[in-house]
C-alpha atoms as a PDB file:
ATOM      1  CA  UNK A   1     -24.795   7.032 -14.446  1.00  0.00           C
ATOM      2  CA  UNK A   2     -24.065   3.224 -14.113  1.00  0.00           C
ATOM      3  CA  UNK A   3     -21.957   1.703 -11.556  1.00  0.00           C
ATOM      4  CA  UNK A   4     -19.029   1.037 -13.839  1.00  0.00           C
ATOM      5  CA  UNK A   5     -19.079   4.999 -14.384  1.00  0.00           C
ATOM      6  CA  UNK A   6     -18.644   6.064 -10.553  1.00  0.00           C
ATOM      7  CA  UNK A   7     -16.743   3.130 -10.147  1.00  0.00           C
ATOM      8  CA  UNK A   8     -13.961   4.547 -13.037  1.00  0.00           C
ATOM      9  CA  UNK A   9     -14.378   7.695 -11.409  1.00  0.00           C
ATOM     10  CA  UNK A  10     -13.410   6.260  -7.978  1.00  0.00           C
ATOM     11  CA  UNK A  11     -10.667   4.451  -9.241  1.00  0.00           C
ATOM     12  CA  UNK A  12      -9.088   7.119 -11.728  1.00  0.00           C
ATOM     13  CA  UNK A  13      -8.988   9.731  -9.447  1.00  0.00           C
ATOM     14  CA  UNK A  14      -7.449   7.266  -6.585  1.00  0.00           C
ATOM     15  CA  UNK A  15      -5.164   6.197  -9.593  1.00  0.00           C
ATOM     16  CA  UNK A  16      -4.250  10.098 -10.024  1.00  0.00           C
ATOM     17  CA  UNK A  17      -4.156  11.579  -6.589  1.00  0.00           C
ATOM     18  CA  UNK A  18      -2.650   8.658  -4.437  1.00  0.00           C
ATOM     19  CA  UNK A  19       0.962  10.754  -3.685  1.00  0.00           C
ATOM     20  CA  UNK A  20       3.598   9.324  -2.919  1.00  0.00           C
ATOM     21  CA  UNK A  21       3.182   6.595  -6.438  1.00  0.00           C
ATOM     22  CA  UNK A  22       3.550   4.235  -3.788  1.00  0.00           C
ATOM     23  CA  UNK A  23       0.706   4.616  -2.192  1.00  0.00           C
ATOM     24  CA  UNK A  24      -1.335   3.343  -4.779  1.00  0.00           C
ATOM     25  CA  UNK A  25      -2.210  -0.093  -4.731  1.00  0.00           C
ATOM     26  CA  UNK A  26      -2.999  -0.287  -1.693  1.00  0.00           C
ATOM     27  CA  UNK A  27      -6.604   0.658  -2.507  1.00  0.00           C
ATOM     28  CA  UNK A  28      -7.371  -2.256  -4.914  1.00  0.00           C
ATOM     29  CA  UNK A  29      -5.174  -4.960  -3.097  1.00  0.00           C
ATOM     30  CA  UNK A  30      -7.750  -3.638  -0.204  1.00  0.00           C
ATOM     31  CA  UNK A  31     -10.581  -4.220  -2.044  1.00  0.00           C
ATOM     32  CA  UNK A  32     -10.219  -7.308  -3.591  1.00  0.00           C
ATOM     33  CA  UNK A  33      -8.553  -8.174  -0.117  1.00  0.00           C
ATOM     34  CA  UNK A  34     -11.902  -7.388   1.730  1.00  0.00           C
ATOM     35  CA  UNK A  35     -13.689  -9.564  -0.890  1.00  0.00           C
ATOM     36  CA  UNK A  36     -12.130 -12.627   0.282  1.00  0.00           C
ATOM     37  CA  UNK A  37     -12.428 -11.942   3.798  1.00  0.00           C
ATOM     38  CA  UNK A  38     -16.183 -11.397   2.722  1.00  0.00           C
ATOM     39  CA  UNK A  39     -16.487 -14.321   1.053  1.00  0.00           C
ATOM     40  CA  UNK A  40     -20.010 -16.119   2.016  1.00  0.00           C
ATOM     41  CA  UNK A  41     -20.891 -13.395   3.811  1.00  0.00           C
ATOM     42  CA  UNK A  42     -23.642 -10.789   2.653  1.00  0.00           C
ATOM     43  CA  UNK A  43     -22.864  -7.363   2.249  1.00  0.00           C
ATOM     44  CA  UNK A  44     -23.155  -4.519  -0.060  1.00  0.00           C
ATOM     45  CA  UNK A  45     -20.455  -4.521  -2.296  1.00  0.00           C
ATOM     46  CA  UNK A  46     -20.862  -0.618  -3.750  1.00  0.00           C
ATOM     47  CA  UNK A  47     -20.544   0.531  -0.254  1.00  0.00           C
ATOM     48  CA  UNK A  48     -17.193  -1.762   0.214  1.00  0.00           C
ATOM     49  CA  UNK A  49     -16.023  -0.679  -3.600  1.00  0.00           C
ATOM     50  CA  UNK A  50     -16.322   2.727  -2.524  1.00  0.00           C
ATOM     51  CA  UNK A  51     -15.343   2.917   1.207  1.00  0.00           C
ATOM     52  CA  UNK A  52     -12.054   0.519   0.122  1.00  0.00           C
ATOM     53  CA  UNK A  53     -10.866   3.535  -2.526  1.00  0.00           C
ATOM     54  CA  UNK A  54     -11.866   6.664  -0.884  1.00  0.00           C
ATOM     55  CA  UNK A  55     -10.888   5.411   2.759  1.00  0.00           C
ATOM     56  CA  UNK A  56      -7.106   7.370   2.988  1.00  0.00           C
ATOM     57  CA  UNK A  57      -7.874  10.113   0.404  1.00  0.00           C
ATOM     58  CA  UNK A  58      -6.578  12.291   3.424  1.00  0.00           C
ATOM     59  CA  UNK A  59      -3.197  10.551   3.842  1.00  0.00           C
ATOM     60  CA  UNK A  60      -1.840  11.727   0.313  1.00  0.00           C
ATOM     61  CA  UNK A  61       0.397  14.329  -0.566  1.00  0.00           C
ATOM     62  CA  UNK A  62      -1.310  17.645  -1.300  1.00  0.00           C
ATOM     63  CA  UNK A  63      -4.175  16.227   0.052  1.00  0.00           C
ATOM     64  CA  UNK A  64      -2.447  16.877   3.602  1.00  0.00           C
ATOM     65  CA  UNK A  65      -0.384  19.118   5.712  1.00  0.00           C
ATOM     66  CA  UNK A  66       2.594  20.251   4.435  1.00  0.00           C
ATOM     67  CA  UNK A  67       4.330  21.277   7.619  1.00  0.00           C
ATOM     68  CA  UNK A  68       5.997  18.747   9.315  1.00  0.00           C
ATOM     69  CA  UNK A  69       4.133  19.919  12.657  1.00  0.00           C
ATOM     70  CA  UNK A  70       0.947  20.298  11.756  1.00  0.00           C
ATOM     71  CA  UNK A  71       0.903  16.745  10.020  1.00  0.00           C
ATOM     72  CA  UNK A  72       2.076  15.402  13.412  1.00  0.00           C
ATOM     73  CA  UNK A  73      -1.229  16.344  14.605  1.00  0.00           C
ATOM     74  CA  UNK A  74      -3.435  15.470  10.815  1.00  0.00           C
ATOM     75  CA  UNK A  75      -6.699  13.304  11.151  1.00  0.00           C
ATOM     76  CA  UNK A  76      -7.223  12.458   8.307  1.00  0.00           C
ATOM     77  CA  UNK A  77     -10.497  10.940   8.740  1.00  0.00           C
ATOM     78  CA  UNK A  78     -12.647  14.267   9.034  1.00  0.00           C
ATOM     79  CA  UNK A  79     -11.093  15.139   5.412  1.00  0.00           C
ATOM     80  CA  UNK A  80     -11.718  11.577   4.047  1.00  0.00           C
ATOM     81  CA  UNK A  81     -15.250  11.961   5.307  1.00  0.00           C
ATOM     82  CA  UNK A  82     -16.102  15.354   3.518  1.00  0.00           C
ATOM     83  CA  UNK A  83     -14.307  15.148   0.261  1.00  0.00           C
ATOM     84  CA  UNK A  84     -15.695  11.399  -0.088  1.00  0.00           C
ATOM     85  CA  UNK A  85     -19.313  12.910   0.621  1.00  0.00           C
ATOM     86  CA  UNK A  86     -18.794  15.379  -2.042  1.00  0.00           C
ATOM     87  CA  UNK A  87     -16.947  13.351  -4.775  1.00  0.00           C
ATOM     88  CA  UNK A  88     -19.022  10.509  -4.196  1.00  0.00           C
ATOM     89  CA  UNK A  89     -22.058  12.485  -5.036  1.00  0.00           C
ATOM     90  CA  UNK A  90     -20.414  14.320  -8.210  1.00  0.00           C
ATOM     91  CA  UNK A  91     -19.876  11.052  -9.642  1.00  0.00           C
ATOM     92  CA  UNK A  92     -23.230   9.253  -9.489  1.00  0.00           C
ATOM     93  CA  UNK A  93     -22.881   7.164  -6.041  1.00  0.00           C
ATOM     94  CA  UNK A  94     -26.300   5.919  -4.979  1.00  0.00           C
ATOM     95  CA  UNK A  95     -27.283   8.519  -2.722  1.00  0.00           C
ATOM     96  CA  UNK A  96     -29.237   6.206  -0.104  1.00  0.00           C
ATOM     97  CA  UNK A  97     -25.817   4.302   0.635  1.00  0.00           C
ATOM     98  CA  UNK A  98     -23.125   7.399   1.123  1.00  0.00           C
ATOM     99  CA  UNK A  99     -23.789   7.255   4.686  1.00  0.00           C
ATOM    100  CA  UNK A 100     -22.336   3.537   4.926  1.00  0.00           C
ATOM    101  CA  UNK A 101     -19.946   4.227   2.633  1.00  0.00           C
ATOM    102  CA  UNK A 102     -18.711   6.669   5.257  1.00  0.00           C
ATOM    103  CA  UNK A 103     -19.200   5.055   8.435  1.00  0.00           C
ATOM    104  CA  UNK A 104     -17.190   2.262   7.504  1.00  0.00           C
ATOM    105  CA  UNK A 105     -14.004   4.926   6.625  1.00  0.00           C
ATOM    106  CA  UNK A 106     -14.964   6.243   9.354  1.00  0.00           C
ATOM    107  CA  UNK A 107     -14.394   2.842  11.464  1.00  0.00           C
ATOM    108  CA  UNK A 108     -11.932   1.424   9.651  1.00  0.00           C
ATOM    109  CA  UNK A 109      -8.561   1.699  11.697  1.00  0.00           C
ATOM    110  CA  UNK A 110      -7.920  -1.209  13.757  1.00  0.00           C
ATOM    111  CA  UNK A 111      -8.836   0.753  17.402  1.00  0.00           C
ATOM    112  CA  UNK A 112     -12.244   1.446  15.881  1.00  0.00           C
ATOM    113  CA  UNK A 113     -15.176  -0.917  16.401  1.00  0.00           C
ATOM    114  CA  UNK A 114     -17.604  -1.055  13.568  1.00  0.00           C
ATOM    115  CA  UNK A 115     -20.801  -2.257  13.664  1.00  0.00           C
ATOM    116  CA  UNK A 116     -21.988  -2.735   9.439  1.00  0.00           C
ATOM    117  CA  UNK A 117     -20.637  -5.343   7.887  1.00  0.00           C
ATOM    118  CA  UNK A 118     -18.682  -3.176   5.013  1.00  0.00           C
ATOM    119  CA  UNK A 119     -16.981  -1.780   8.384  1.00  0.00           C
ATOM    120  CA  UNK A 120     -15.680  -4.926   9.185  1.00  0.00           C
ATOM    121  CA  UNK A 121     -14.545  -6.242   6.092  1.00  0.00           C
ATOM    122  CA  UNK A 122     -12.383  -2.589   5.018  1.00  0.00           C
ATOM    123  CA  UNK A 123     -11.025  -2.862   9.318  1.00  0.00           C
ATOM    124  CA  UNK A 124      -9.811  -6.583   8.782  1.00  0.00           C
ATOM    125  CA  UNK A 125      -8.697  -6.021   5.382  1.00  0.00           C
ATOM    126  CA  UNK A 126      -7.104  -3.094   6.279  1.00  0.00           C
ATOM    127  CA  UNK A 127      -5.239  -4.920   9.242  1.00  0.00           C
ATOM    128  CA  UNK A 128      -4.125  -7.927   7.115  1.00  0.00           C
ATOM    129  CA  UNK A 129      -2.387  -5.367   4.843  1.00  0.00           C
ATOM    130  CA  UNK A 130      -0.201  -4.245   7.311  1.00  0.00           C
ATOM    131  CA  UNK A 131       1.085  -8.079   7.899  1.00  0.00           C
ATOM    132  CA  UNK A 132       2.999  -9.982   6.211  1.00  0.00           C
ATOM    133  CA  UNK A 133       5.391  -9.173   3.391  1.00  0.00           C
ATOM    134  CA  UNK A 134       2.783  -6.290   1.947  1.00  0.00           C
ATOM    135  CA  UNK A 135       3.087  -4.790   5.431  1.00  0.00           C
ATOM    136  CA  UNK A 136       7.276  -4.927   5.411  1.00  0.00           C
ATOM    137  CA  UNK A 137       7.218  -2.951   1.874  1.00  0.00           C
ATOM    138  CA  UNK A 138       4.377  -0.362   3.062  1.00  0.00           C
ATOM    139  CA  UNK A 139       6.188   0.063   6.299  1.00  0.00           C
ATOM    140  CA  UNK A 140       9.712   0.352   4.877  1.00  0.00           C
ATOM    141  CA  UNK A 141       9.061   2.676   1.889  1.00  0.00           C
ATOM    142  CA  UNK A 142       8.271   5.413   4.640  1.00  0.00           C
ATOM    143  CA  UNK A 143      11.701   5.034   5.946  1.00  0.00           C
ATOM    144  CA  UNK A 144      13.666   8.644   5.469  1.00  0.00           C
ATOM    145  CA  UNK A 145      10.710  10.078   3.636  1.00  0.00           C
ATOM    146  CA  UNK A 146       8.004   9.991   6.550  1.00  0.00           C
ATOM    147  CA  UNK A 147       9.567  11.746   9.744  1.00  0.00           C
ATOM    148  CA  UNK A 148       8.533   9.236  11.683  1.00  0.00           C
ATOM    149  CA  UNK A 149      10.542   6.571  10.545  1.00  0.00           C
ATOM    150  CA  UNK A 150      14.084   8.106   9.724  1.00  0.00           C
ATOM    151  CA  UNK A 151      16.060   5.490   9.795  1.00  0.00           C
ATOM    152  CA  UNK A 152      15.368   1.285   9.466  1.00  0.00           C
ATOM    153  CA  UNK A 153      15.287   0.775  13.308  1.00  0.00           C
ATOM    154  CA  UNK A 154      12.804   3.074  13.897  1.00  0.00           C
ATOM    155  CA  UNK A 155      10.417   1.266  11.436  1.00  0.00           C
ATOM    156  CA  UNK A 156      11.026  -2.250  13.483  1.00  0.00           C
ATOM    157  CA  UNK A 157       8.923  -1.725  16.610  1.00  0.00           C
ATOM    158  CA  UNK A 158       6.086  -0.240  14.123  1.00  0.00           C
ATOM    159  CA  UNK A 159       6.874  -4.009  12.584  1.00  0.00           C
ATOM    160  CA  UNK A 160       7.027  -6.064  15.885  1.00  0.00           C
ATOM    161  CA  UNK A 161       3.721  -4.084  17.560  1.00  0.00           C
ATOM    162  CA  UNK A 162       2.200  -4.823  14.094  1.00  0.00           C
ATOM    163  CA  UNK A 163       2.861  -9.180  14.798  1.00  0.00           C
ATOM    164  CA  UNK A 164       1.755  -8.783  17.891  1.00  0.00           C
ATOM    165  CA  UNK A 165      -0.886  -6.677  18.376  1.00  0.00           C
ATOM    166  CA  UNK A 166      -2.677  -6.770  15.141  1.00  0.00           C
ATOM    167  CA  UNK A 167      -3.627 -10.424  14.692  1.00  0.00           C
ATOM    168  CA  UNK A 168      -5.722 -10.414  17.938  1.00  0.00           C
ATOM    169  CA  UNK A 169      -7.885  -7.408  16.363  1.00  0.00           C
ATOM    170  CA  UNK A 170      -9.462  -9.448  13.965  1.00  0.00           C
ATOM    171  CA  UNK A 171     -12.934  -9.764  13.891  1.00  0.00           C
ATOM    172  CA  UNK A 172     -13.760 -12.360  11.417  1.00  0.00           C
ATOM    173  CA  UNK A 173     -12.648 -15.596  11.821  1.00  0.00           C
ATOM    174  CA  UNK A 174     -11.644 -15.745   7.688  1.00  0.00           C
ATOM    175  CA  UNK A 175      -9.713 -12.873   8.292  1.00  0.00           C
ATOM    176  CA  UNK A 176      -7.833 -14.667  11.458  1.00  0.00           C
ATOM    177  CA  UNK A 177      -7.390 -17.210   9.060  1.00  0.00           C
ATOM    178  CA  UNK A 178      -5.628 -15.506   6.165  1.00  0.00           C
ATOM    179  CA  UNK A 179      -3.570 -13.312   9.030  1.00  0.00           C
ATOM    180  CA  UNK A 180      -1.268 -16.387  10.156  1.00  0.00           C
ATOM    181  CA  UNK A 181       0.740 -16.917   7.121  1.00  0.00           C
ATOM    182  CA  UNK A 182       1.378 -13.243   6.763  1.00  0.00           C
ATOM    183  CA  UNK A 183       2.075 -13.006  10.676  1.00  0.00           C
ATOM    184  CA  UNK A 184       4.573 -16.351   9.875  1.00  0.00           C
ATOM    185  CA  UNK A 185       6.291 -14.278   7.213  1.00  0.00           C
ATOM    186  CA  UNK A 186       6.824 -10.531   8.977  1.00  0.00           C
ATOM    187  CA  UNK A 187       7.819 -12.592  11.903  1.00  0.00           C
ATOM    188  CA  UNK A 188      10.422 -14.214   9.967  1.00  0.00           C
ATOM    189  CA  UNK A 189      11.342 -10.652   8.814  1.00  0.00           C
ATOM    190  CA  UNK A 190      12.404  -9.386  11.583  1.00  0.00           C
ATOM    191  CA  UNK A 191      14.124 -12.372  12.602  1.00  0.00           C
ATOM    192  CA  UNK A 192      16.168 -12.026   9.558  1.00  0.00           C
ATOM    193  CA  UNK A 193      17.080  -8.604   9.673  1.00  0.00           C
ATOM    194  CA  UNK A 194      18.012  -8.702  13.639  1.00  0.00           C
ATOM    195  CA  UNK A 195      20.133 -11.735  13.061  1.00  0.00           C
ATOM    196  CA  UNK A 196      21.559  -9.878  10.135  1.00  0.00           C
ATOM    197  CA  UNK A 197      22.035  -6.852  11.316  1.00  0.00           C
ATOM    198  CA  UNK A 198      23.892  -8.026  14.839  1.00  0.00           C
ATOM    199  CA  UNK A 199      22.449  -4.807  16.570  1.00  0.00           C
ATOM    200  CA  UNK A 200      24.192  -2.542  13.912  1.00  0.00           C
ATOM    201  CA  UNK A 201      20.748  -1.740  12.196  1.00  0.00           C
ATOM    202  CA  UNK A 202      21.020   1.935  12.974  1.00  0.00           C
END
């Protein structure tokens, strides 16, 4: 099997399974996202391809808990890890790279530290997508649908921790680069909407 096959496997079941519809496009804005950060920088782009498209496989509907409980306490990683393994293999992956493929999932939220390269790109690249105004639409298209977020002022502090916090998280200095614009714009975001909204956000 040639790359381009596992590669439309990858991507067509992603393209398939990624519940809520919404939730797809985050895997090839990631990507392509990780890319750039990547840019001059040597690194194994099958393990990136693949860790980029498999790396929330867990976080989709049917994929995890139904009961509102148990997903309060859903780590999704573990999943990820397994069903990537196996998939991975049905469709042709290069065996002697699966295990980077699935460290850097494995490392990829932003209070992880990883240590390979594809790691760092999919963490950065993963942070930067939560910025800017990418981050307000992923953020706000959980509100009254995720019970975490039911109503638009319980979505800003997820927003203001995400200006704040995340930037300083970056690893690569390309990354820190491409973060200020998008931490200019979700800044200016929530500006907008508290000035707007005169404390009657609700």
């Amino acid at each position: 099997m040639t790359a381009s096959d596992w590669r439309d496997s990858v991507a067509g079941f992603i393209r398939t399974e990624a519940l809520p519809v919404d939730k797809y496009g985050h895997q090839p804005r990631l990507y392509a996202l990780a890319c750039r950060v990547g840019e001059g920088l040597e690194y194994d782009d099958d393990v990136l391809f693949a860790a980029a498209w498999m790396h929330d496989l867990g976080v989709f509907a049917g994929h995890r808990p139904r009961d509102p409980e148990e997903l309060t306490r859903w780590d999704h990683i573990p999943y990820t890890l397994a069903h990537t393994r196996e998939l991975l293999t049905k469709w042709g992956f290069p065996a002697a790279k699966l295990d980077r493929v699935l460290e850097a999932i494995r490392t990829h939220q932003p209070l992880d530290e990883p240590h390979e390269i594809e790691g760092i790109l999919l963490r950065d690249a993963d942070i930067l997508e939560q910025l800017g105004a990418v981050g307000v639409l992923r953020a706000v298209a959980k509100i009254g649908r995720d019970t975490r977020y039911p109503t638009f002022s319980s979505v800003l502090p997820v927003l203001r921790r995400a200006a704040d916090q995340l930037p300083g998280m970056l690893h690569l200095s390309h990354a820190q680069r491409l973060a200020k614009p998008r931490v200019e714009a979700l800044r200016a975001f929530i500006s907008a909407v508290e000035n707007e909204a005169a404390g009657l956000l609700f």
